[in-house]
Protein backbone atom coordinates (compact mmCIF):
# COMPACT_ATOMS: atom_id res chain seq x y z
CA UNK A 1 0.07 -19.01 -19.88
CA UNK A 2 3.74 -19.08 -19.26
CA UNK A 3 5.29 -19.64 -15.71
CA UNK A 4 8.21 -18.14 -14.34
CA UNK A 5 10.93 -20.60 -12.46
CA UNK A 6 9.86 -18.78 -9.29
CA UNK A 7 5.98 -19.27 -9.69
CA UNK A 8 6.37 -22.91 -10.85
CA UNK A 9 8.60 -23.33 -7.37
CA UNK A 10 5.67 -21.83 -5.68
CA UNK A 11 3.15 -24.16 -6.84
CA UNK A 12 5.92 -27.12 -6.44
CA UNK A 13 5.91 -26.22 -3.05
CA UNK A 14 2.30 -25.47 -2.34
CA UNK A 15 1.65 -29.36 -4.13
CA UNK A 16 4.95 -30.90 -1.56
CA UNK A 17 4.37 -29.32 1.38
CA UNK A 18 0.63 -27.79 1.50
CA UNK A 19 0.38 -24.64 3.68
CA UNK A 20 3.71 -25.36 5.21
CA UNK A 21 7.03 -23.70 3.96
CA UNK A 22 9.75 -25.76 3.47
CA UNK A 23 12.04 -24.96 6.13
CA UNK A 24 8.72 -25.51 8.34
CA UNK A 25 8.00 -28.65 7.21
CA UNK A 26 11.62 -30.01 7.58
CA UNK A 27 11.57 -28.04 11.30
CA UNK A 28 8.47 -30.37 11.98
CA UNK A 29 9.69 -33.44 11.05
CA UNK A 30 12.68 -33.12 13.06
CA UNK A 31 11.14 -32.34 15.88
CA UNK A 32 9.26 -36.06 15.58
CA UNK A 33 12.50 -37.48 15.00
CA UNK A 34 16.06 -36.25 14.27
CA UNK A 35 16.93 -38.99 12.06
CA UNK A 36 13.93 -38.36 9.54
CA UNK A 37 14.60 -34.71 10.15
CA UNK A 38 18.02 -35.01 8.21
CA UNK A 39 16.55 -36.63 5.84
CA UNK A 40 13.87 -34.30 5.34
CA UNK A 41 16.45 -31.72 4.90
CA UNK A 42 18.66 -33.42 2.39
CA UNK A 43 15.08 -33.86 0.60
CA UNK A 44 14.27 -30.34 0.77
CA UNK A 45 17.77 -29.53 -0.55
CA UNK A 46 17.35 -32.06 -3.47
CA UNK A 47 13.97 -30.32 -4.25
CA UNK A 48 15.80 -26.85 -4.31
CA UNK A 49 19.04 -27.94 -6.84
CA UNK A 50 16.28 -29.76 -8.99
CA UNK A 51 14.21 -27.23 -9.31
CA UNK A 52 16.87 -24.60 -10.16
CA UNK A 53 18.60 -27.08 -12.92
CA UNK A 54 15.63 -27.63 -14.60
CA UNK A 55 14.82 -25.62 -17.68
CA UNK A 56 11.68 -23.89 -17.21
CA UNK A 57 9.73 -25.28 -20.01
CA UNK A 58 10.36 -28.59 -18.44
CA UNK A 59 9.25 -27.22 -14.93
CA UNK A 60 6.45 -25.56 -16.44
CA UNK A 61 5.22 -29.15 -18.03
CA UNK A 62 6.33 -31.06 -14.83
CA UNK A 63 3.95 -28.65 -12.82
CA UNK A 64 0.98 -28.95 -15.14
CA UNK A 65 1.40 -32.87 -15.03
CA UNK A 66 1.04 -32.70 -11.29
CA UNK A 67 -1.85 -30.49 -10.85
CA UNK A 68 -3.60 -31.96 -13.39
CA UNK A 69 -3.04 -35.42 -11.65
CA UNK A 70 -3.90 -34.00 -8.55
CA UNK A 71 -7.35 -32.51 -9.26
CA UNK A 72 -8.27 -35.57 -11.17
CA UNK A 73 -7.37 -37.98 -7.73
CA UNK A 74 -9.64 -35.11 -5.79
CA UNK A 75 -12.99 -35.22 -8.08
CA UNK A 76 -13.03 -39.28 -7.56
């Protein structure tokens, strides 16, 4: 099954930052320090302009990757 830019982004996002939205997430970690919180941001940003450049086959692949890494760490 094919995914769309937007629903690879979603499950980017739900892998990065769990149940939090991004703007959330950077909002917490700013409010533990200011100096991480900027960079939190510029990370968040970085996330954002990579995830638009990339061609979606290649975001599609990079996705699959990941969750397949991910639920092979979580049945050890």
């Amino acid at each position: 099954m094919s995914l769309s830019k937007t629903e690879a982004k979603q499950l980017l996002e739900r892998l990065v930052f769990e149940s939090d939205r991004p703007n959330d997430w950077t909002q917490d970690v700013w409010g533990l320090s200011p100096t991480l919180g900027e960079t939190a941001a510029r990370l968040v940003d970085a996330f954002n302009a990579l995830v638009e450049c990339c061609p979606e086959e290649t975001l599609e692949n990079l996705v699959q990757g990941l969750y397949r890494q991910y639920l092979e760490e979580i049945e050890e």
